[in-house]
C-alpha atoms as a PDB file:
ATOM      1  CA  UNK A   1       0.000   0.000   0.000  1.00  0.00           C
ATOM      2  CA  UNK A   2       1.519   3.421  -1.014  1.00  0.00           C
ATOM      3  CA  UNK A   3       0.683   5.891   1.582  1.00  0.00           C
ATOM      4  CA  UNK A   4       2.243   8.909   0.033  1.00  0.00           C
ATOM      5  CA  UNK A   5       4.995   9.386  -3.202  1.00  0.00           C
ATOM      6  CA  UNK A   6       5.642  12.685  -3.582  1.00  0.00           C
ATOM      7  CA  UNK A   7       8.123  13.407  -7.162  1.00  0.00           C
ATOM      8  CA  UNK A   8       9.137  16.576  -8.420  1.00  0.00           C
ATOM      9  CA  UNK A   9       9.386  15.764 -12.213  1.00  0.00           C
ATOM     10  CA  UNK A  10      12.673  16.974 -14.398  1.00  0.00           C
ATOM     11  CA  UNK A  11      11.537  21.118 -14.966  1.00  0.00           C
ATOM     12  CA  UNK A  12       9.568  21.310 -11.782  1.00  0.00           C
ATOM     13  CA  UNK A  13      10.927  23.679  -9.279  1.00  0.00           C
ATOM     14  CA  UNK A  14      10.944  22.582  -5.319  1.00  0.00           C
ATOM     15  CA  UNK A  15       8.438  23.391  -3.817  1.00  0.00           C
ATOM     16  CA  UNK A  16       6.137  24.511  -6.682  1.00  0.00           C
ATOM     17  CA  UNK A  17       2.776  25.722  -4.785  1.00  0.00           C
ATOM     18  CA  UNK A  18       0.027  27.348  -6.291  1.00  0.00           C
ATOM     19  CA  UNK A  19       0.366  29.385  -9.409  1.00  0.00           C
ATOM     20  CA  UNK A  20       4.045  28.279  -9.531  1.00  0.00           C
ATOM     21  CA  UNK A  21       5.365  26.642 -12.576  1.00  0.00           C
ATOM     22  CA  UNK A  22       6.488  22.840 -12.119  1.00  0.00           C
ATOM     23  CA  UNK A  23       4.727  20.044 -12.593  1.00  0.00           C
ATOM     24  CA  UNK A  24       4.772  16.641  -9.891  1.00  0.00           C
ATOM     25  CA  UNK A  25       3.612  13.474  -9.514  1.00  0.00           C
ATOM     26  CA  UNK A  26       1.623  12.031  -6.418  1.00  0.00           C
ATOM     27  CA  UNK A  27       0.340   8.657  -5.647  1.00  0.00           C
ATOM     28  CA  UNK A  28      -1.867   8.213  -3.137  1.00  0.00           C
ATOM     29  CA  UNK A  29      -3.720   4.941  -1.779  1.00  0.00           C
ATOM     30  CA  UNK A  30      -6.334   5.016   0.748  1.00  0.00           C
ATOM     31  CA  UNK A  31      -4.431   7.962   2.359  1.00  0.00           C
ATOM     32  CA  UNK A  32      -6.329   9.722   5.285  1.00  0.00           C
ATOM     33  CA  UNK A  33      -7.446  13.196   3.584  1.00  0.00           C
ATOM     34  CA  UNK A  34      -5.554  15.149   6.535  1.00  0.00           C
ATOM     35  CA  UNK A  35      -2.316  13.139   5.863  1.00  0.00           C
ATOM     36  CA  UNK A  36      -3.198  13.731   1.797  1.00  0.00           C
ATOM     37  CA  UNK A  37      -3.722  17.559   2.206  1.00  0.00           C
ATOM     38  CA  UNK A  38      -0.927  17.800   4.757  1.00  0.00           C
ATOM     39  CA  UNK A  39       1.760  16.328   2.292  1.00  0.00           C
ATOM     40  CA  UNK A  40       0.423  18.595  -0.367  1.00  0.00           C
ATOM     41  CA  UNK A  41       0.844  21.610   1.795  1.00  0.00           C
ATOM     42  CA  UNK A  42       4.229  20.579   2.382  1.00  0.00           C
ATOM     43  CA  UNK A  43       4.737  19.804  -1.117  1.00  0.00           C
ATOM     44  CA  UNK A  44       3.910  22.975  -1.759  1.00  0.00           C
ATOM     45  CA  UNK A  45       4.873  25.281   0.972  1.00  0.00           C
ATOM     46  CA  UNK A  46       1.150  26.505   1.843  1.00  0.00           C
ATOM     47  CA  UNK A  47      -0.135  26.972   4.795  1.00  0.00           C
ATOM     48  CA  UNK A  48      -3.360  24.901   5.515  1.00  0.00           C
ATOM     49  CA  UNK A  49      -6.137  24.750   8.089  1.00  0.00           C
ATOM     50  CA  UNK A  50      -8.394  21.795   8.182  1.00  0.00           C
ATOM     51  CA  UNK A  51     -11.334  20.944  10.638  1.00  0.00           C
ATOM     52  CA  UNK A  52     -12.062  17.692  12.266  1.00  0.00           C
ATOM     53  CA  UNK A  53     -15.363  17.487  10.043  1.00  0.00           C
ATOM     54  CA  UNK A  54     -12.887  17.222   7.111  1.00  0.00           C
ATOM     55  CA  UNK A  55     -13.246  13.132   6.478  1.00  0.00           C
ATOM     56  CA  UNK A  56     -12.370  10.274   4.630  1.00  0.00           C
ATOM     57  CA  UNK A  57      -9.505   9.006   2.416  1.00  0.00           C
ATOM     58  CA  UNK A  58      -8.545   9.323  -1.316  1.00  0.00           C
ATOM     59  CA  UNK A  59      -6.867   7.195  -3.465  1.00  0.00           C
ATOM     60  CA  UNK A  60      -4.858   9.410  -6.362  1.00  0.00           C
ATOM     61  CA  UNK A  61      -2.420   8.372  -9.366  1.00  0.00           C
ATOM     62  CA  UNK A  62      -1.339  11.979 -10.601  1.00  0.00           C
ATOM     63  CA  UNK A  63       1.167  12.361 -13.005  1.00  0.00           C
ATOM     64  CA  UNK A  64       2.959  15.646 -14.559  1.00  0.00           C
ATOM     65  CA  UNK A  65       0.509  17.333 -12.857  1.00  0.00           C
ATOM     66  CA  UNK A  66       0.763  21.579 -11.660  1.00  0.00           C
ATOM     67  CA  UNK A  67       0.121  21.612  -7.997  1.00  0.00           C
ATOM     68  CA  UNK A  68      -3.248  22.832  -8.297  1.00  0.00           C
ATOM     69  CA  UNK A  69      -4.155  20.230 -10.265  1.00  0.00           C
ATOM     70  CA  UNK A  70      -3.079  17.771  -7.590  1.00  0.00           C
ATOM     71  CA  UNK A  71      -4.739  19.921  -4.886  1.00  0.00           C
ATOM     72  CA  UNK A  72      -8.030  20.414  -6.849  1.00  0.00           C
ATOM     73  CA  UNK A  73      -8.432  16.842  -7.233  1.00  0.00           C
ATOM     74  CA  UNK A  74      -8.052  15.843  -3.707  1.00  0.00           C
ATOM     75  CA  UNK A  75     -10.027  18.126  -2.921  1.00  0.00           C
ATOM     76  CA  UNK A  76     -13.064  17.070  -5.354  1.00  0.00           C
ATOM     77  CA  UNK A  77     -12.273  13.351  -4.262  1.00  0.00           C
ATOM     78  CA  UNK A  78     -14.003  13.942  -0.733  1.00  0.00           C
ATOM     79  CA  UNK A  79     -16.149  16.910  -1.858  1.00  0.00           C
ATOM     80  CA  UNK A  80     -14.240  19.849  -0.471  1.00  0.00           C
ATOM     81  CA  UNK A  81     -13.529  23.382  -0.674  1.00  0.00           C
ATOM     82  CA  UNK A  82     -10.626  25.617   0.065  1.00  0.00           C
ATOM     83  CA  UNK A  83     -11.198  29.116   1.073  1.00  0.00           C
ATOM     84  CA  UNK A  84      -7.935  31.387   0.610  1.00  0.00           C
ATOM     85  CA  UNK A  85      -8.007  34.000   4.130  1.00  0.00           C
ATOM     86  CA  UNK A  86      -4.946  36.019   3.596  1.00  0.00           C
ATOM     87  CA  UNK A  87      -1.831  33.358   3.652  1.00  0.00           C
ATOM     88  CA  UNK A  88      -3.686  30.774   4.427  1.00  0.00           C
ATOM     89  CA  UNK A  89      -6.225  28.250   2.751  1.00  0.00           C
ATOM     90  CA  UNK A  90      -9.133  26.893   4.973  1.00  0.00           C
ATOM     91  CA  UNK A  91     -10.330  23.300   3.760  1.00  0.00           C
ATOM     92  CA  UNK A  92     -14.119  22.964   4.757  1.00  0.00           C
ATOM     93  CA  UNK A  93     -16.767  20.100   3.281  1.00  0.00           C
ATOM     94  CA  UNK A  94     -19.158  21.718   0.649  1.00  0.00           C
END
């Protein structure tokens, strides 16, 4: 069981977060959303605040993704949104 591969590809930069060029690759199985979004805000140096009414897991094989992409889709695997508040993005259920 892969809990969490995180790969920055060739032209990625380290650290690429949102809006920055570089693409990456993440595989993800049966990952705990909080561990998922918690390597992804790593990943990308962002700042994250999640509830405890932010559930379930997600299973995810991204590749050459941007960082939103790979954000985005974990967060449309559990139904979730992500509210920018200055620095910071909130993660709340829809």
């Amino acid at each position: 069981m892969i809990i969490g591969v995180f790969e920055l590809c060739l032209a990625a930069s380290p650290g690429a977060g949102p809006g920055e060029p570089g693409l990456i690759n993440v595989e993800l199985d049966h990952a705990h959303i909080h561990a998922a979004l918690r390597f992804l805000a790593e990943a990308g140096d962002v700042n994250l605040v999640v509830g405890d009414d932010v559930k379930g897991t997600v299973t995810l094989q991204l590749h050459k993704v941007t960082w939103d992409e790979a954000f985005y889709a974990v967060l449309s695997q559990d139904a979730l949104t992500a509210v920018p508040v200055g620095s910071t993005w909130e993660v709340h259920p829809r």
